[in-house]
Protein backbone atom coordinates (compact mmCIF):
# COMPACT_ATOMS: atom_id res chain seq x y z
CA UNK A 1 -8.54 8.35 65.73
CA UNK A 2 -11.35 9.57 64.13
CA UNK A 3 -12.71 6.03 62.51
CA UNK A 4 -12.59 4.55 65.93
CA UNK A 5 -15.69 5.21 66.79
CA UNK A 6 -17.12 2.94 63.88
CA UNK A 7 -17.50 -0.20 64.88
CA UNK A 8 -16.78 -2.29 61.51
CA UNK A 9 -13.70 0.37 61.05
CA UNK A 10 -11.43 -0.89 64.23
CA UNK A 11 -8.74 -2.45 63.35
CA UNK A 12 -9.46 -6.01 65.45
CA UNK A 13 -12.93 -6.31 63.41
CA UNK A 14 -13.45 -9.37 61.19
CA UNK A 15 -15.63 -6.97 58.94
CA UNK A 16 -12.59 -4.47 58.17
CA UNK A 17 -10.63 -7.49 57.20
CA UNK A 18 -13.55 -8.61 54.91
CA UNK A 19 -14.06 -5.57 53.27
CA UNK A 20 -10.19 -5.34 52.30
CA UNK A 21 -10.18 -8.99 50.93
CA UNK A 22 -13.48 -7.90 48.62
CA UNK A 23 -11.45 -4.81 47.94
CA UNK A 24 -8.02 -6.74 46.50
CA UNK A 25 -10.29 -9.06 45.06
CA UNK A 26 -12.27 -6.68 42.83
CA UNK A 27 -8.89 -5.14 41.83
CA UNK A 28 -7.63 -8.74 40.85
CA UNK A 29 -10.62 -9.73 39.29
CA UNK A 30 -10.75 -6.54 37.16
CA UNK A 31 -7.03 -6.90 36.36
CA UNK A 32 -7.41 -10.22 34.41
CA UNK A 33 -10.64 -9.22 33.31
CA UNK A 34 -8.53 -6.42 31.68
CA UNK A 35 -5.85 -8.30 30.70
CA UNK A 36 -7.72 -11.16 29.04
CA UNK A 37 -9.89 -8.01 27.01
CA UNK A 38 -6.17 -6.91 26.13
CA UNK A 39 -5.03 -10.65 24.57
CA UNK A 40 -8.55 -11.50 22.40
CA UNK A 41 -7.74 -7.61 20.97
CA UNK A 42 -4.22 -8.38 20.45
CA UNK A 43 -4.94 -11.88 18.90
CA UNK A 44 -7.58 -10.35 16.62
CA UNK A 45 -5.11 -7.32 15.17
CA UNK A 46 -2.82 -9.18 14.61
CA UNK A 47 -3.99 -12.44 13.20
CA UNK A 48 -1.32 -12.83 10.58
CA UNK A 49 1.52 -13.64 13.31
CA UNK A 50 -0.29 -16.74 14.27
CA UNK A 51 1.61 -19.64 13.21
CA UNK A 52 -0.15 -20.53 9.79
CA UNK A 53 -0.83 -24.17 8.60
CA UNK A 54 1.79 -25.13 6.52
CA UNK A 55 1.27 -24.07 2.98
CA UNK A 56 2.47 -25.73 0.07
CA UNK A 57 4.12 -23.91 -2.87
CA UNK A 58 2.84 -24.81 -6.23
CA UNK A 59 4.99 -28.16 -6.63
CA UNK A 60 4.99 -27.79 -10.99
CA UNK A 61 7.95 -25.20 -9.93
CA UNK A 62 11.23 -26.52 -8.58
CA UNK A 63 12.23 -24.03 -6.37
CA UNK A 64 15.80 -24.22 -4.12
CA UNK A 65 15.03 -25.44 -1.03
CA UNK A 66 16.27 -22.08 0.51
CA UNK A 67 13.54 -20.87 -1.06
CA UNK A 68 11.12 -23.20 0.33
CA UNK A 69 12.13 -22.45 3.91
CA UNK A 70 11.92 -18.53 3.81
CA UNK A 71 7.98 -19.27 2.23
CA UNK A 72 7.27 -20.71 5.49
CA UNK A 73 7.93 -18.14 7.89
CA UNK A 74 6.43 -15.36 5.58
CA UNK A 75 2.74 -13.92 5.91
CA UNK A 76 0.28 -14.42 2.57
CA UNK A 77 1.09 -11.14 1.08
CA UNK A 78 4.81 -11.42 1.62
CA UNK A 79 5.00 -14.90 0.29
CA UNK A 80 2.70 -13.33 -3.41
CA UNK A 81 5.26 -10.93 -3.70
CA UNK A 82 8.65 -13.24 -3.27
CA UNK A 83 6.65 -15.72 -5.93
CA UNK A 84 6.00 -13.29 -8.21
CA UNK A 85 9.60 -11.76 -8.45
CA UNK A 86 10.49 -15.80 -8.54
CA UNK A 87 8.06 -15.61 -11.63
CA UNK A 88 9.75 -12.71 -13.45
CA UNK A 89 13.45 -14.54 -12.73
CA UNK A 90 14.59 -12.92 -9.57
CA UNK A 91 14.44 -9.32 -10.02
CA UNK A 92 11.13 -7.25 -11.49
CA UNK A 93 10.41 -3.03 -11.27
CA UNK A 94 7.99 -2.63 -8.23
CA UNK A 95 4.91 -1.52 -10.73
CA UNK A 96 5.02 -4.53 -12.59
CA UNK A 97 4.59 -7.11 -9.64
CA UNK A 98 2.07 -4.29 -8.30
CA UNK A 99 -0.17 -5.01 -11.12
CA UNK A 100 0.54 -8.98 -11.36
CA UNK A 101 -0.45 -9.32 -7.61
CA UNK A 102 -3.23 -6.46 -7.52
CA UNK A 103 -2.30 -4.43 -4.37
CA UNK A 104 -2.43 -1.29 -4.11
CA UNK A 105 1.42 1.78 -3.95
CA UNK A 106 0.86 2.01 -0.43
CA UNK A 107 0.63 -1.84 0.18
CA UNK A 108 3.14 -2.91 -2.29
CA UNK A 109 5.77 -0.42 -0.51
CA UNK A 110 4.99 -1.39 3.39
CA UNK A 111 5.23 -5.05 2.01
CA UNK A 112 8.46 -4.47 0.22
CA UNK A 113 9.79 -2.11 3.28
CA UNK A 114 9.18 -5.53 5.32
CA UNK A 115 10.79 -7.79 2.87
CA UNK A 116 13.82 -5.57 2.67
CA UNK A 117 14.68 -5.06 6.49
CA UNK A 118 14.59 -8.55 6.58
CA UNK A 119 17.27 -9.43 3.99
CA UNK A 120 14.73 -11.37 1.46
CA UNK A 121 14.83 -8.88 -1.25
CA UNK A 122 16.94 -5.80 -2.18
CA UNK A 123 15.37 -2.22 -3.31
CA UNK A 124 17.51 -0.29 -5.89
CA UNK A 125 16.42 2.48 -7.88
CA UNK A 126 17.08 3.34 -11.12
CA UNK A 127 15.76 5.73 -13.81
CA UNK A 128 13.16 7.10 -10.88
CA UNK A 129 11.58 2.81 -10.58
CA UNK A 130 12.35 0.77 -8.20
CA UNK A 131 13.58 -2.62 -8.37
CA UNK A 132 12.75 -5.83 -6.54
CA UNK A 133 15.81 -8.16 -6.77
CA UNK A 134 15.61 -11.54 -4.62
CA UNK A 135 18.61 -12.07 -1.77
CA UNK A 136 21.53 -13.93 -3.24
CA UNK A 137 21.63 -16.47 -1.04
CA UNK A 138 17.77 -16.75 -1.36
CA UNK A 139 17.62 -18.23 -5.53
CA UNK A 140 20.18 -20.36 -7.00
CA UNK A 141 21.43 -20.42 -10.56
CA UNK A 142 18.46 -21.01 -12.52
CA UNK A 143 17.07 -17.70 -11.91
CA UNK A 144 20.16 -15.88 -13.06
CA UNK A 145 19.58 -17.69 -16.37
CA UNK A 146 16.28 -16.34 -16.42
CA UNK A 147 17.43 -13.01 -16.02
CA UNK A 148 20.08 -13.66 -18.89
């Protein structure tokens, strides 16, 4: 009752219907503003989950085409560490592919945390060391010889 006596307030003017339809529009507009801010951030963070051009493996080594297929879904720092366990014939202590691939403890362990939920490689310790050990299904014979 007490708006009624403004003229623009009444509910039969065309300027209080106006003003409501700037109103939701702001609070659109400044939704997708918002929520376009929130995607560039996201896409920016998180760069590495963009789907990467398809990188070749060295092609001098023959590896199983299991192998092959795993490399292709992994990020850059995953895919240096499953090569260099490769290199050392499917299994390697932690420190020794931390100093082959230059990362640093903290690195090296998130990276190896990741690899590990996943299934890819297997984390056991022994003598206080840990060792990397490709999946079984993951290498085929020819690394077990290297091992040998």
């Amino acid at each position: 009752m007490a708006i009624t006596f403004i003229p623009f307030l009444r509910e039969s003017s065309p300027l209080r219907a106006s003003i409501y339809s700037f109103m939701y529009t702001c609070i659109f507009g400044a939704a997708f503003i918002f929520l376009t801010i929130g995607v560039i951030t996201y896409s920016i963070m998180f760069h590495e989950i963009a789907p990467e051009k398809d990188q070749q493996l060295n092609p001098e080594e023959e590896f199983p085409t299991s192998f092959e297929a795993v490399m292709k879904v992994l990020s850059e720092d995953e895919r240096k560490i499953c090569v260099a366990i490769w290199k050392e014939g499917g299994t390697a202590l932690q420190k020794d592919i931390k100093w082959r691939i230059g990362f640093s403890k903290v690195k090296i362990y998130r990276v190896t945390e990741r690899l590990a939920s996943r299934g890819v490689i297997t984390v056991t310790k022994e003598d206080g060391r840990k060792r990397l050990s490709l999946a079984s299904w993951l290498c085929n014979e020819n690394t077990k010889d290297k091992n040998a």
